[in-house]
C-alpha atoms as a PDB file:
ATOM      1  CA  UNK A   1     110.344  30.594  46.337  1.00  0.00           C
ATOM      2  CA  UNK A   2     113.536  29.583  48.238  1.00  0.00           C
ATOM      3  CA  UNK A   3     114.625  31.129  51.847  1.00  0.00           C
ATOM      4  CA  UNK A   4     118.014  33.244  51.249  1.00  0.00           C
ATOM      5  CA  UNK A   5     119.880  30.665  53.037  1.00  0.00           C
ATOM      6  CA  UNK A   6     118.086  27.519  51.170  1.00  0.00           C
ATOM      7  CA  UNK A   7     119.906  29.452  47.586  1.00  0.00           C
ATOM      8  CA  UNK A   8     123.322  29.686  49.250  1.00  0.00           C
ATOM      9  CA  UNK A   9     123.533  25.773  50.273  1.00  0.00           C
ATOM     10  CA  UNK A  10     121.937  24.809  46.832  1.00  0.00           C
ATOM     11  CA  UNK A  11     124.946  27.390  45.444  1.00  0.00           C
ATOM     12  CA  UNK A  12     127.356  25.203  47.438  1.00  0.00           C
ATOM     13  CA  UNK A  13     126.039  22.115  46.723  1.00  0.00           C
ATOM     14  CA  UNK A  14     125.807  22.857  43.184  1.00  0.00           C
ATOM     15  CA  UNK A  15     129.697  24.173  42.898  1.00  0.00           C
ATOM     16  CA  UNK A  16     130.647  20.935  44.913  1.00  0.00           C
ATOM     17  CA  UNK A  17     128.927  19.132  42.181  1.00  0.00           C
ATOM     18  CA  UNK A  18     130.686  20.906  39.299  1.00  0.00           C
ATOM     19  CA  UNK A  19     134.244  20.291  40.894  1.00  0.00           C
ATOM     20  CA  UNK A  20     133.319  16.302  40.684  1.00  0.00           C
ATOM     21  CA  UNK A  21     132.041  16.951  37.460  1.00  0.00           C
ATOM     22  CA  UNK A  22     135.724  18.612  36.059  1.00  0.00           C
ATOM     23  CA  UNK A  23     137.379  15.530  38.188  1.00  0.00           C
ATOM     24  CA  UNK A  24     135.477  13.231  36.156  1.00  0.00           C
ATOM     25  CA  UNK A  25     136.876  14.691  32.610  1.00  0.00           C
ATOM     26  CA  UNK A  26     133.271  15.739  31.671  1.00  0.00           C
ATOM     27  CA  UNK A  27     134.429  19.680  31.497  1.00  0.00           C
ATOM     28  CA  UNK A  28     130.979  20.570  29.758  1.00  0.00           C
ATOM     29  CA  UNK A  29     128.459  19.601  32.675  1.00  0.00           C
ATOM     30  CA  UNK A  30     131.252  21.114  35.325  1.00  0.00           C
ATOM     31  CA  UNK A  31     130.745  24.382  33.432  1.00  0.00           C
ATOM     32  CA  UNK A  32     126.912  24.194  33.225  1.00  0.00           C
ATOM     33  CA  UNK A  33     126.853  23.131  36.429  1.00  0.00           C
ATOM     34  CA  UNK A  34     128.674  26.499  37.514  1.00  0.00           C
ATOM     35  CA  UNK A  35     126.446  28.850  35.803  1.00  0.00           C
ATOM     36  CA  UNK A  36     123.726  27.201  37.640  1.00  0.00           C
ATOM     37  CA  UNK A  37     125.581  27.663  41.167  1.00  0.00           C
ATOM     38  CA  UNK A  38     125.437  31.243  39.761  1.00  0.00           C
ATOM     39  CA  UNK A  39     122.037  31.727  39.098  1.00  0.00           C
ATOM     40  CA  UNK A  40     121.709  30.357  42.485  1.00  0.00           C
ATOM     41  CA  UNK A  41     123.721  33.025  44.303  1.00  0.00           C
ATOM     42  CA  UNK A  42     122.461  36.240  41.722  1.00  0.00           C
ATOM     43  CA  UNK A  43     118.800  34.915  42.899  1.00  0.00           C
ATOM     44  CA  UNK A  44     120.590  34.995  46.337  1.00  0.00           C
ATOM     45  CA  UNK A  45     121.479  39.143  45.822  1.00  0.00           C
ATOM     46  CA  UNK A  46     118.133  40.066  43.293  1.00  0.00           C
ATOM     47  CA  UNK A  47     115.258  38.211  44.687  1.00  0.00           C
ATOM     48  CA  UNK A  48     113.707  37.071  41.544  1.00  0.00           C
ATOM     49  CA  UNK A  49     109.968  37.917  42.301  1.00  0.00           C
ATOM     50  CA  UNK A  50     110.896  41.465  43.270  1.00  0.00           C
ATOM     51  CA  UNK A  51     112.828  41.525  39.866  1.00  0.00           C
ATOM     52  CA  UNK A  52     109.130  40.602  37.773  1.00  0.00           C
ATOM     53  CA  UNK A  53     107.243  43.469  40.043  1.00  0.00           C
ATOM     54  CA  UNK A  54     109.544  45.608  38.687  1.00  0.00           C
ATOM     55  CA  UNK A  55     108.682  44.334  35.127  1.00  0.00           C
ATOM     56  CA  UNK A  56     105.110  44.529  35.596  1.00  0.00           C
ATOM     57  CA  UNK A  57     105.443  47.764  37.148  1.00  0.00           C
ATOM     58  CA  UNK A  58     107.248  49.312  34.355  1.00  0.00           C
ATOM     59  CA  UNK A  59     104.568  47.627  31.861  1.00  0.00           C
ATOM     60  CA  UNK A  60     102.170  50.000  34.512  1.00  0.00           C
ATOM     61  CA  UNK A  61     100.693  46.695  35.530  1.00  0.00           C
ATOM     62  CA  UNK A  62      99.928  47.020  39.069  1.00  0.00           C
ATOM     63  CA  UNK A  63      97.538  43.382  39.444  1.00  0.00           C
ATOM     64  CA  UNK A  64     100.690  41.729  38.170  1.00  0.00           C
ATOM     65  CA  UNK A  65     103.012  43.696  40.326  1.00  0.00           C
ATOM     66  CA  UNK A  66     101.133  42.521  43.324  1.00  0.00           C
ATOM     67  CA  UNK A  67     100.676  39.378  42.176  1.00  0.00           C
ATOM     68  CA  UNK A  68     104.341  38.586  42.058  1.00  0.00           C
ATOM     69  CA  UNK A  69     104.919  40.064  45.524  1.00  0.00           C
ATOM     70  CA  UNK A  70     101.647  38.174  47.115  1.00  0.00           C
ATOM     71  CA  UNK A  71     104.265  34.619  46.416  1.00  0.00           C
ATOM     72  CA  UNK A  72     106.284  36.491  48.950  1.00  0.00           C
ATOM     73  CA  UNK A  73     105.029  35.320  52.152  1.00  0.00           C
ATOM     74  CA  UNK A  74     107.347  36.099  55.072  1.00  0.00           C
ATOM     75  CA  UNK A  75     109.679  38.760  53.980  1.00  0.00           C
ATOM     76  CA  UNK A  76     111.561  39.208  57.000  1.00  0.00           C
ATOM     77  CA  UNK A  77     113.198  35.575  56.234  1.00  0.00           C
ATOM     78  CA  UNK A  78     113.367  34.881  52.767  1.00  0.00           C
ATOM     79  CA  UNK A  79     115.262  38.143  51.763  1.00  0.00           C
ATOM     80  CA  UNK A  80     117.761  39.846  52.586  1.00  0.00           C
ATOM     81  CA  UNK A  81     117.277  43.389  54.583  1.00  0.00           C
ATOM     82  CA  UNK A  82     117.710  45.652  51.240  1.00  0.00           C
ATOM     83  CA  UNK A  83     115.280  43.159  49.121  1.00  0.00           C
ATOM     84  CA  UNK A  84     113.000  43.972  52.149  1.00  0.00           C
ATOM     85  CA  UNK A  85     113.538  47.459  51.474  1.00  0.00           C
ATOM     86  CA  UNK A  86     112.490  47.255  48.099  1.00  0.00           C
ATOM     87  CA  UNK A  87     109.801  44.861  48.942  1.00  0.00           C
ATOM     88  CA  UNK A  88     108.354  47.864  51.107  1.00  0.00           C
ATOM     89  CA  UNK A  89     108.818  50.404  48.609  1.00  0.00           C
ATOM     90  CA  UNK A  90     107.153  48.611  45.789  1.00  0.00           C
ATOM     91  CA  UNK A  91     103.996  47.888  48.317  1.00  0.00           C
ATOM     92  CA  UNK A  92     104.135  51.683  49.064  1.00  0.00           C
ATOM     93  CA  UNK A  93     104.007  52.703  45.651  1.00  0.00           C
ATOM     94  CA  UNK A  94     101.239  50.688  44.253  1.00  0.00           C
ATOM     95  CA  UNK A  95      99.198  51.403  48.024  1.00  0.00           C
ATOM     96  CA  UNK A  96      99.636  55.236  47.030  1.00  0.00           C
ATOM     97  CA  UNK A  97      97.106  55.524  44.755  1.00  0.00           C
ATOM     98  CA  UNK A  98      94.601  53.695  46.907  1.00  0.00           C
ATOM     99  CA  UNK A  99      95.287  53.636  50.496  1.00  0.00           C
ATOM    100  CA  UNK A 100      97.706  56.715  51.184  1.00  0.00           C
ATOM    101  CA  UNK A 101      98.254  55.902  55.548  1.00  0.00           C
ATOM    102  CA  UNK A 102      99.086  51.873  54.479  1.00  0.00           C
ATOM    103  CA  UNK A 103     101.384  53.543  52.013  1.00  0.00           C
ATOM    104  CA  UNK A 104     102.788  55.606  54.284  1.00  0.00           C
ATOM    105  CA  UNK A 105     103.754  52.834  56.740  1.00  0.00           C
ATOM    106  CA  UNK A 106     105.337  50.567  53.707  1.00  0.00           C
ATOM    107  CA  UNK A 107     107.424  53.769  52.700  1.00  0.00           C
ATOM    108  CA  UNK A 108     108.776  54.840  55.965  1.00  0.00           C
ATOM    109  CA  UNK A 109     109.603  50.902  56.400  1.00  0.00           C
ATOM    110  CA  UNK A 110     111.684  50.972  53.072  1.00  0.00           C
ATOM    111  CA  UNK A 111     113.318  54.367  54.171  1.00  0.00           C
ATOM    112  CA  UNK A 112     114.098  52.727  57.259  1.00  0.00           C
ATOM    113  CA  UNK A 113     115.901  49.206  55.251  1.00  0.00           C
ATOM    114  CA  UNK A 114     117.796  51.302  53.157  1.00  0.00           C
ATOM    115  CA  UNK A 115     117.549  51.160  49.303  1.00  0.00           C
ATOM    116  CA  UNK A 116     120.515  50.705  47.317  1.00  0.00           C
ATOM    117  CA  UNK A 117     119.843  53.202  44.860  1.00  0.00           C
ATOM    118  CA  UNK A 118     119.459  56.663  45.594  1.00  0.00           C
ATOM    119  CA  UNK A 119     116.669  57.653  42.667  1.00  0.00           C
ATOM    120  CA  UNK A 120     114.799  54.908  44.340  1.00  0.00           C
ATOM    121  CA  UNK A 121     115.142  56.696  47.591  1.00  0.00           C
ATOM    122  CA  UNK A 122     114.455  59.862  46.251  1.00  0.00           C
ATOM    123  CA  UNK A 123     111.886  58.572  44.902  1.00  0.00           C
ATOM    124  CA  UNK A 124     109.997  57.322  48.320  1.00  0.00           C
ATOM    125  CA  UNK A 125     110.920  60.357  50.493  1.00  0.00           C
ATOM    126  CA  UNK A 126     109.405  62.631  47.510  1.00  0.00           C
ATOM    127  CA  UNK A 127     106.620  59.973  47.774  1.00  0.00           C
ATOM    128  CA  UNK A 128     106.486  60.387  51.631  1.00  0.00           C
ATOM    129  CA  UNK A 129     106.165  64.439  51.036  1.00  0.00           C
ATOM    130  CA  UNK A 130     103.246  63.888  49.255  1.00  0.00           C
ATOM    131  CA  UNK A 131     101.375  61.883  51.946  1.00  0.00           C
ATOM    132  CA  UNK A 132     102.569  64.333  54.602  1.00  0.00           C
ATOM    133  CA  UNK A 133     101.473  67.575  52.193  1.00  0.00           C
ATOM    134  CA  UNK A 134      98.192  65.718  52.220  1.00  0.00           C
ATOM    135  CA  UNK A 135      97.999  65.174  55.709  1.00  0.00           C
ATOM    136  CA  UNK A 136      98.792  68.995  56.246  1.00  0.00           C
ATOM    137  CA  UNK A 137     102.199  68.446  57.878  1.00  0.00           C
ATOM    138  CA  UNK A 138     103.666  71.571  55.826  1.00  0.00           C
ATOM    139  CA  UNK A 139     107.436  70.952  58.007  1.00  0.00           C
ATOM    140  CA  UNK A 140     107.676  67.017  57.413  1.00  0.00           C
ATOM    141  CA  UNK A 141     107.323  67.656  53.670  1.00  0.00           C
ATOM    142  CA  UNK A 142     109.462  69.921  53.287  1.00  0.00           C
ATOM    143  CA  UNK A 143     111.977  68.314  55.538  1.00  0.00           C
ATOM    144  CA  UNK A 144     111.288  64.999  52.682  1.00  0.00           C
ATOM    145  CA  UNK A 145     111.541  67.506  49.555  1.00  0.00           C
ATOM    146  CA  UNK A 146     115.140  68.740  50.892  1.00  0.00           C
ATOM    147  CA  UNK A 147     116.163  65.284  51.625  1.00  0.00           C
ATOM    148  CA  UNK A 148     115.295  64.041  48.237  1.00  0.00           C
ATOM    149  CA  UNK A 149     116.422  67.022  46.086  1.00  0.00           C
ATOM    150  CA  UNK A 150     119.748  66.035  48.025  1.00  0.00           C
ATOM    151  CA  UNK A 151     119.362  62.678  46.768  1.00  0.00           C
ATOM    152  CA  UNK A 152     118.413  63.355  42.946  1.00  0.00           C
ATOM    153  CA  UNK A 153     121.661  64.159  41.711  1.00  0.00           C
ATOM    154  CA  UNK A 154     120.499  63.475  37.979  1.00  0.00           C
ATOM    155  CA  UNK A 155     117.402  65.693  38.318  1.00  0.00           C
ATOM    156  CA  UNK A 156     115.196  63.138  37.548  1.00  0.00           C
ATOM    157  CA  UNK A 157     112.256  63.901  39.865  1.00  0.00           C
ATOM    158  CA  UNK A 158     113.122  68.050  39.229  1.00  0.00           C
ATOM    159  CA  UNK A 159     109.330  68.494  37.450  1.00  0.00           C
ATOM    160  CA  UNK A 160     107.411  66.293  40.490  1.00  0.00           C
ATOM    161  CA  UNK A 161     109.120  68.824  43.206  1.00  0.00           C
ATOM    162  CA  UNK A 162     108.466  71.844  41.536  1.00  0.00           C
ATOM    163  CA  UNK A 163     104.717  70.627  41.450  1.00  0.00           C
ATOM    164  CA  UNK A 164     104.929  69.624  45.051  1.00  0.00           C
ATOM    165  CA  UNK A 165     106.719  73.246  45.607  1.00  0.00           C
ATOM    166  CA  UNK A 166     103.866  74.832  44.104  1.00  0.00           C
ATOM    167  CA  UNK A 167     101.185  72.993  45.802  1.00  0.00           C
ATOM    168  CA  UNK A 168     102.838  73.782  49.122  1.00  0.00           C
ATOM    169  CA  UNK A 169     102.261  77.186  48.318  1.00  0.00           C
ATOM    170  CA  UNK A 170      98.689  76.282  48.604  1.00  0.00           C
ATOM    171  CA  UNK A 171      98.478  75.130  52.101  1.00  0.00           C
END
């Protein structure tokens, strides 16, 4: 895996490469040679190993999922602050069914990068009212559950927070 920066100058180099390319009447490599610059900056935007967690994750393959974030070694560097964020929220959904505090920490670290989608966020602050409900902090969850009803415009997560709702009851 490249650092963030490393996949812009390889993007510039590359583009600087097509433009001799088209000087030199060979219009065919200058055009390849562009789509490559552009792989180079979409792998710049959607770090490519998150993109494969989220394939194995869909696949509900959580070894593989974990395996393509573990080539991920220092995240603060190599992407950028939202591919952190997701980086965080993938590592706090596959901790959830395991280790609920570490989950907690990778959750409230994604909350705190921002995700660009606001299912996804939804989707950890519903996650987050969980851990709290099971750490018997009754006002944190449902301070969570409002936030991410506000969030799930689609009503996507409606059935998991009328569970939740009803398990609150409980405590």
């Amino acid at each position: 895996m490249f650092n963030k920066n490393i996949k812009l100058v390889l993007a510039a180099l590359t583009t600087v490469w097509s433009v001799y390319e088209f000087t030199q009447g060979h219009i065919m490599n200058g055009i390849s040679l562009l789509l490559l610059a552009g792989l180079f900056v979409l792998f710049y935007f959607k770090n490519e190993f998150i993109l494969l967690a989220f394939l194995q994750l869909r696949k509900q393959n959580f070894e593989g999922a974990q395996k393509w974030l573990g080539y991920i070694k220092n995240p603060a560097t190599a992407l950028t602050q939202k591919q952190e964020g997701y980086y965080n929220y993938l590592h706090g959904i596959m901790l959830s069914q395991t280790n609920i505090t570490q989950a907690e920490k990778y959750l409230k670290k994604a909350v705190k990068l921002g995700l660009s989608m606001d299912h996804d966020l939804a989707m950890a602050k519903l996650q987050l009212a969980g851990i709290a409900m099971t750490k018997r902090r009754k006002r944190e969850a449902t301070n969570l559950m409002a936030e991410a009803k506000k969030l799930d415009k689609h009503g996507m997560l409606k059935e998991q927070m009328q569970l939740m709702k009803q398990q609150m009851k409980k405590i």
